[in-house]
N, C-alpha and C. Protein backbone atom coordinates (compact mmCIF):
# COMPACT_ATOMS: atom_id res chain seq x y z
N UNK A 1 0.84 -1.20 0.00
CA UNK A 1 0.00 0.00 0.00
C UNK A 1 0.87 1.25 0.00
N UNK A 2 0.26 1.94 -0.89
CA UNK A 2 1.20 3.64 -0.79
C UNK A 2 0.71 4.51 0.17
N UNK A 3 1.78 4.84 0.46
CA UNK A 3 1.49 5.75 1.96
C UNK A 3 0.31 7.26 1.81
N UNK A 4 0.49 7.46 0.66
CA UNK A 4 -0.12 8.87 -0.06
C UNK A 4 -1.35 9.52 0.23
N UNK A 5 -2.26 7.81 -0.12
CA UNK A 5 -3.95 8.32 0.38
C UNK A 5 -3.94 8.81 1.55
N UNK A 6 -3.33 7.66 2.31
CA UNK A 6 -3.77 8.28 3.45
C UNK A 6 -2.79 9.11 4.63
N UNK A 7 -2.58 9.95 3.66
CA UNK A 7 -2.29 11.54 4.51
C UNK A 7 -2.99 12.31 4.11
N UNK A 8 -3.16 13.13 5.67
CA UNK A 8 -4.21 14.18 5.41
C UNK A 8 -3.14 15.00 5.89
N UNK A 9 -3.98 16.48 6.30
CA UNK A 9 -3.14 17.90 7.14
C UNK A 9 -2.85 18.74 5.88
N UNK A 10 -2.43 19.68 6.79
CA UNK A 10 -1.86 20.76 6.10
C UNK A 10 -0.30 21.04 5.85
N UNK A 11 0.19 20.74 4.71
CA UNK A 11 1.53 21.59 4.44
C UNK A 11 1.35 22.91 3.65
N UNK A 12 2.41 23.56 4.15
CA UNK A 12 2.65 24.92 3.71
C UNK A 12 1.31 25.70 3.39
N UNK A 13 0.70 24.92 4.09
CA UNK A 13 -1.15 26.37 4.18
C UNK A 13 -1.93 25.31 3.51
N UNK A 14 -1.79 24.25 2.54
CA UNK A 14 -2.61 23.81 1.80
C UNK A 14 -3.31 22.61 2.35
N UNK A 15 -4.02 21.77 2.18
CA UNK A 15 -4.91 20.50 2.77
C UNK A 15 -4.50 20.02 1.90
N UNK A 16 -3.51 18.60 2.16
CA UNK A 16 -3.13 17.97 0.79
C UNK A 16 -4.32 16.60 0.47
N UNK A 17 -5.47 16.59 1.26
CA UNK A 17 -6.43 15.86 0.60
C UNK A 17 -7.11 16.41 -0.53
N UNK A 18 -6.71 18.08 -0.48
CA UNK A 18 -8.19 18.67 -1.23
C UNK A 18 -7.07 19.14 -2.70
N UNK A 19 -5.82 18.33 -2.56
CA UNK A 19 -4.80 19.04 -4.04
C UNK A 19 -5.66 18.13 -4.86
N UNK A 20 -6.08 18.80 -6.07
CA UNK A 20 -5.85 17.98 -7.19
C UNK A 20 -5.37 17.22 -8.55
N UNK A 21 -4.47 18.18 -8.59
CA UNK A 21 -3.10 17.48 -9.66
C UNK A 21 -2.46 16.86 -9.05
N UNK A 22 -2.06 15.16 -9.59
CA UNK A 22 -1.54 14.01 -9.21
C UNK A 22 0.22 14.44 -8.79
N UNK A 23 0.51 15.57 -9.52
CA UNK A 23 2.06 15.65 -9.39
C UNK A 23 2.38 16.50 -8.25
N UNK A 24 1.43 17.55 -8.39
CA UNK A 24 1.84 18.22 -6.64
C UNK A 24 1.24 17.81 -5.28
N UNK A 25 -0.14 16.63 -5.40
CA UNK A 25 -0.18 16.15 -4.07
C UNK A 25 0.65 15.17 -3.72
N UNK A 26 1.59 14.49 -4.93
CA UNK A 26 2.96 13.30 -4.64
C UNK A 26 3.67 14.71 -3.58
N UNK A 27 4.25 15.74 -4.31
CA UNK A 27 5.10 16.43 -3.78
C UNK A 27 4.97 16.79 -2.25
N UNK A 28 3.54 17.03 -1.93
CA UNK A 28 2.85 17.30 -0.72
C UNK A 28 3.10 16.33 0.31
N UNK A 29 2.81 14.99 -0.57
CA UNK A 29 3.12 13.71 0.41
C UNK A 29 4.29 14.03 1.16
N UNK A 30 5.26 13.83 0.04
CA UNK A 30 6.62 14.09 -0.01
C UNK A 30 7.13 15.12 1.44
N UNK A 31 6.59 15.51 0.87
CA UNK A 31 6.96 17.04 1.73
C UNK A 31 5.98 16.78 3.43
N UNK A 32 5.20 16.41 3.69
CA UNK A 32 4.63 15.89 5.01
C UNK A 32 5.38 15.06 5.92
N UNK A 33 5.88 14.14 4.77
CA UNK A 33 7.40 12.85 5.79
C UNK A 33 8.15 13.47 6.21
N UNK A 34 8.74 14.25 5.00
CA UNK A 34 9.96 14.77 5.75
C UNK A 34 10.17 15.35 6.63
N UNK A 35 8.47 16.10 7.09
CA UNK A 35 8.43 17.20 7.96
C UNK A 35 8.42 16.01 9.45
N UNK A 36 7.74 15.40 9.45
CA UNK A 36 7.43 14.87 10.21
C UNK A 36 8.68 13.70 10.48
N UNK A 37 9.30 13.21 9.91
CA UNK A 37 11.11 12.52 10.22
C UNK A 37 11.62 13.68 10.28
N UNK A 38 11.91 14.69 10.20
CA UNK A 38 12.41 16.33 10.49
C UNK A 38 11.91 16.06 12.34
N UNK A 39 10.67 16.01 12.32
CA UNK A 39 10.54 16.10 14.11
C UNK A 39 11.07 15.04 14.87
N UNK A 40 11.86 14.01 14.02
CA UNK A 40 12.72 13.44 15.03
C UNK A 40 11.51 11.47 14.98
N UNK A 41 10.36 11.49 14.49
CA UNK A 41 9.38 10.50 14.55
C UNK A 41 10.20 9.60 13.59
N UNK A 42 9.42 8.24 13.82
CA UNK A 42 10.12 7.09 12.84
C UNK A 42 8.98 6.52 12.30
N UNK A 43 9.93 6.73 10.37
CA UNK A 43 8.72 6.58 8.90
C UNK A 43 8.15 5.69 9.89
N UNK A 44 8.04 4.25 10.12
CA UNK A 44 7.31 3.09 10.52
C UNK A 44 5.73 4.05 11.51
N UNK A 45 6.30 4.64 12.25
CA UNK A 45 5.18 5.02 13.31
C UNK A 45 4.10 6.49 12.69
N UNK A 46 4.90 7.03 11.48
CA UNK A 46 4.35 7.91 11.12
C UNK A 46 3.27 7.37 9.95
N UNK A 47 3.78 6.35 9.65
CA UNK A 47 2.72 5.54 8.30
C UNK A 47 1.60 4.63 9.19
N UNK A 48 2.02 4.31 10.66
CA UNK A 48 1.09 3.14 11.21
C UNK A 48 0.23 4.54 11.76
N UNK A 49 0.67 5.62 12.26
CA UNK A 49 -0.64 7.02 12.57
C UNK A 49 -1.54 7.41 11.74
N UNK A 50 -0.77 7.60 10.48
CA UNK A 50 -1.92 7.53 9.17
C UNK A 50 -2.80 6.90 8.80
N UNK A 51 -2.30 5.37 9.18
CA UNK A 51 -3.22 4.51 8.63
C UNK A 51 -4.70 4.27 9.73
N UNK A 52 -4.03 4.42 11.00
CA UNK A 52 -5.27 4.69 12.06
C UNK A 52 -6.19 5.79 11.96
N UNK A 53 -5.41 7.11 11.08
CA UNK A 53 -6.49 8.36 10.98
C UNK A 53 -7.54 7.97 9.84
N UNK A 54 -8.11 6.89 9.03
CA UNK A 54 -8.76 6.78 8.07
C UNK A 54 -10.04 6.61 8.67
């Protein structure tokens, strides 16, 4: 499963559920991990939080 759907929130002001071009909500994804392995969290626990927020 790709991690993608299911992130929600806001980066940089935007709701990356509500992007709809396929190439900048990848980027959004993108850009949510890092923020969030940036706070020091581990990918494993940040993809098993996501998958509980559905």
């Amino acid at each position: 499963m790709r991690a993608g759907p299911v992130i929600k929130g806001v980066v940089c002001g935007v709701r990356v559920e509500n992007i709809e071009e396929p190439l900048m909500r990848e980027i959004r994804y993108l850009d949510k991990l890092v923020d969030e392995l940036a706070k020091g969290k581990a990918m494993e626990k940040i993809l098993r939080n996501q998958e509980g927020e559905r």
